[in-house]
Protein backbone atom coordinates (compact mmCIF):
# COMPACT_ATOMS: atom_id res chain seq x y z
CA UNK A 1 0.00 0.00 0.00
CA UNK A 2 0.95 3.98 -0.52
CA UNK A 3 0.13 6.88 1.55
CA UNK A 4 0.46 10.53 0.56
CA UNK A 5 3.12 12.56 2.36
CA UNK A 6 0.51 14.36 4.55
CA UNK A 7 -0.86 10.87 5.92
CA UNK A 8 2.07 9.81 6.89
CA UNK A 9 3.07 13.42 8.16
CA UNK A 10 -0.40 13.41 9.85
CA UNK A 11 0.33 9.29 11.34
CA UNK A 12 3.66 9.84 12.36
CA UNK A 13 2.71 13.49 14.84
CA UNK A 14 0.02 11.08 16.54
CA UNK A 15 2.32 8.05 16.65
CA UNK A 16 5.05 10.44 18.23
CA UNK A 17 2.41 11.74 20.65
CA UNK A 18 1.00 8.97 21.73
CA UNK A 19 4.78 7.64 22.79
CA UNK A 20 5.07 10.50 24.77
CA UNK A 21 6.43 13.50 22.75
CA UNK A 22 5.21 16.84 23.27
CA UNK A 23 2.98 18.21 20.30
CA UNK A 24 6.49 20.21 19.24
CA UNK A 25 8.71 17.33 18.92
CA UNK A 26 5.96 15.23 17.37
CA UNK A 27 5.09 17.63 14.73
CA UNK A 28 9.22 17.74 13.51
CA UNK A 29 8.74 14.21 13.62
CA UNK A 30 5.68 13.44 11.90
CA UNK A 31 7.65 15.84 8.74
CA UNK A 32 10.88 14.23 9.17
CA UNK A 33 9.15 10.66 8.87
CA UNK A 34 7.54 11.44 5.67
CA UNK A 35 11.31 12.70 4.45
CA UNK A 36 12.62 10.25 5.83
CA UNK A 37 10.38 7.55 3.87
CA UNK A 38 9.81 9.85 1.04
CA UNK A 39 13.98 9.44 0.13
CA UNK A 40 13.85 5.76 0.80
CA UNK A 41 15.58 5.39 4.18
CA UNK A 42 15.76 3.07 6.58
CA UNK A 43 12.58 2.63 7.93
CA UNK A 44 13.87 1.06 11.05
CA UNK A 45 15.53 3.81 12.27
CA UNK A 46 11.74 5.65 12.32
CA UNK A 47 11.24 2.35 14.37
CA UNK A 48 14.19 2.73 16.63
CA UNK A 49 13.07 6.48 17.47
CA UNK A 50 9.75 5.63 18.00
CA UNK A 51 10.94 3.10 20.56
CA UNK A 52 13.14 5.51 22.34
CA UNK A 53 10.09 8.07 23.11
CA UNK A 54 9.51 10.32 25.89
CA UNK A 55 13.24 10.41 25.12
CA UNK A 56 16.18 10.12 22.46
CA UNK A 57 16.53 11.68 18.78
CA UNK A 58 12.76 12.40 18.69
CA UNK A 59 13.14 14.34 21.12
CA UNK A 60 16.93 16.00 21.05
CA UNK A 61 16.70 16.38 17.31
CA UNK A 62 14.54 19.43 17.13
CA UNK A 63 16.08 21.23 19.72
CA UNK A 64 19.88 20.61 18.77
CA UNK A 65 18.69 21.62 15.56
CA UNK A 66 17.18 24.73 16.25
CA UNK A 67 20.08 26.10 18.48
CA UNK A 68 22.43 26.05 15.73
CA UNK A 69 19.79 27.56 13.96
CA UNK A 70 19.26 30.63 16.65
CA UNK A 71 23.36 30.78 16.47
CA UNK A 72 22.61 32.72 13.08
CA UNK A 73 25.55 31.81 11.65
CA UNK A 74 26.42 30.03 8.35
CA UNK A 75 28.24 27.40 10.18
CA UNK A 76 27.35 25.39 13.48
CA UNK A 77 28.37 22.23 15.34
CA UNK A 78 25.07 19.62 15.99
CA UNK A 79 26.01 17.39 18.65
CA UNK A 80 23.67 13.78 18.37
CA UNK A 81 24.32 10.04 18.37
CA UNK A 82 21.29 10.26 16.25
CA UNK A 83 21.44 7.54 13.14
CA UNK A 84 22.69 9.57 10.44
CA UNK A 85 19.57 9.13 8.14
CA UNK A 86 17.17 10.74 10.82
CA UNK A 87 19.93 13.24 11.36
CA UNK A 88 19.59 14.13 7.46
CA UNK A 89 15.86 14.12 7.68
CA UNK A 90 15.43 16.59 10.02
CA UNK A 91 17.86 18.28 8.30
CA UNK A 92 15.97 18.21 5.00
CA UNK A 93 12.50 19.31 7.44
CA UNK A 94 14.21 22.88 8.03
CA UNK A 95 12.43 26.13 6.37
CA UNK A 96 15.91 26.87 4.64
CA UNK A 97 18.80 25.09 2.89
CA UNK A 98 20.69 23.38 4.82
CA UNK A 99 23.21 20.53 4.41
CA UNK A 100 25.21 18.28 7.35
CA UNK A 101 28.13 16.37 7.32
CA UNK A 102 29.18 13.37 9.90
CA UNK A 103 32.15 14.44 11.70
CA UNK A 104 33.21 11.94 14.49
CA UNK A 105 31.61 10.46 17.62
CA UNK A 106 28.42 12.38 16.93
CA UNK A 107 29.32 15.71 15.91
CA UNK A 108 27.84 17.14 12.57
CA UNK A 109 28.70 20.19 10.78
CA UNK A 110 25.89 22.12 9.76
CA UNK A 111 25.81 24.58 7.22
CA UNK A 112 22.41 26.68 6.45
CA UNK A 113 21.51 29.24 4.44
CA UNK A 114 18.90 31.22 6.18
CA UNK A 115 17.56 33.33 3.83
CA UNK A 116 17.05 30.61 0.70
CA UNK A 117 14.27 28.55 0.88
CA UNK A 118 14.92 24.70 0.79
CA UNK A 119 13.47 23.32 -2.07
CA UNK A 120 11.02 20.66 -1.26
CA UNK A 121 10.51 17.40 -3.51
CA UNK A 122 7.57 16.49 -5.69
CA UNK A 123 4.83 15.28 -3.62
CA UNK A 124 4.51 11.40 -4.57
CA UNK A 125 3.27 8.20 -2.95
CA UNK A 126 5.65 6.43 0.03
CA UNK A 127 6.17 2.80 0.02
CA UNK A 128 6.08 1.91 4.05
CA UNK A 129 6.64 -1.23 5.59
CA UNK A 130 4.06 -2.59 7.07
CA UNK A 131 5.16 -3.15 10.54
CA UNK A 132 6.23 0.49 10.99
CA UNK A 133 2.51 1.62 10.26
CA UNK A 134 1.34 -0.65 12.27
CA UNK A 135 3.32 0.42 15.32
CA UNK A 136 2.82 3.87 14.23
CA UNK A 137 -0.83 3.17 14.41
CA UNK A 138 -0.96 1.44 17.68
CA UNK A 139 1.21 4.67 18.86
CA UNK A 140 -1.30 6.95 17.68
CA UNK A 141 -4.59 4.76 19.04
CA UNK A 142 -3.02 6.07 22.59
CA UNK A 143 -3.94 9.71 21.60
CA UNK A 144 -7.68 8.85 20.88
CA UNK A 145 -10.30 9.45 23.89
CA UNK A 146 -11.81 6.46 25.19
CA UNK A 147 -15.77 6.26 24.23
CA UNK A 148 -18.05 5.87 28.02
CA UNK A 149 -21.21 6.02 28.96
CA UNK A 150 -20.57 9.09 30.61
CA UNK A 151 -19.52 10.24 27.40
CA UNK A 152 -22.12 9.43 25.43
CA UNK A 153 -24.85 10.43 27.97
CA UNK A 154 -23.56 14.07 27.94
CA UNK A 155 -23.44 13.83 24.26
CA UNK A 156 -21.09 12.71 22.96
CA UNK A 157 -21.08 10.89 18.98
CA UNK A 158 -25.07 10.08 18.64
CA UNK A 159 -25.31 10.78 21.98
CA UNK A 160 -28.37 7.70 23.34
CA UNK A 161 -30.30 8.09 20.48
CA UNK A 162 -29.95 8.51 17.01
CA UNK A 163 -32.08 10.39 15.06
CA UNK A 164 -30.83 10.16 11.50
């Protein structure tokens, strides 16, 4: 099966949530997944991450990122043990163009161009394994309110009755 880039954008936010990331975090996940599957990477390491949540590069990713970004300058040192794929998707999620480069022991060079936007590829369809939207969707079922009878007395849905 295929899913557009804003379904798996969309599935990825609520899978983050619903391991524990803040709305922030899940967001720059949920368009770093789609990147990250859109360019044909590893899909485990959107597993791994996943796994990792209310911690790890879900979570450190974002802000690392956008430090170097408030530096302002051209050139900036990201420090993450982060699996160089999600690094680069992340990477390829900023506004502008950027571009990072594996130094050693987790240190990246990042170099950004504020002021150019990044140019952003063709919207297509994304192969995705199976398993990963599976877990995904198990991660985002956690984010759904229960239904109750409490619920649906006070309204909720169809509320008692249904009068359609």
């Amino acid at each position: 099966m295929t899913w557009s880039v804003a379904e798996i954008t969309a599935l990825a936010s609520k899978a983050a949530r619903g391991a524990g990331a803040p709305a922030w975090q899940a967001a720059r996940f949920g368009q770093a997944a789609a990147l990250h599957l859109r360019y044909g990477r590893p899909a485990t390491e959107l597993d791994a991450a996943l796994s990792e949540l209310p911690g790890g590069p879900a979570m450190d990713l974002p802000l690392a990122l956008d430090a170097a970004l408030a530096a302002a300058a051209p050139e900036a040192v990201v420090m993450s043990d982060a699996p160089p794929g999600l690094l680069q998707s992340y990477v390829d999620a900023l506004p502008c163009r950027a571009t990072a480069t594996a130094g050693e022991a987790g240190v990246w060079q990042l170099r950004t161009e504020p002021g150019t936007p990044r140019e952003r590829p063709v919207p297509g369809r994304i192969s995705c394994a199976d398993a990963l939207i599976a877990q995904m969707t198990a991660l985002a079922e956690k984010t759904y309110v229960p239904e109750t009878d409490a619920s649906r007395a006070a309204g909720a849905g169809a509320g008692l009755t249904d009068n359609d």
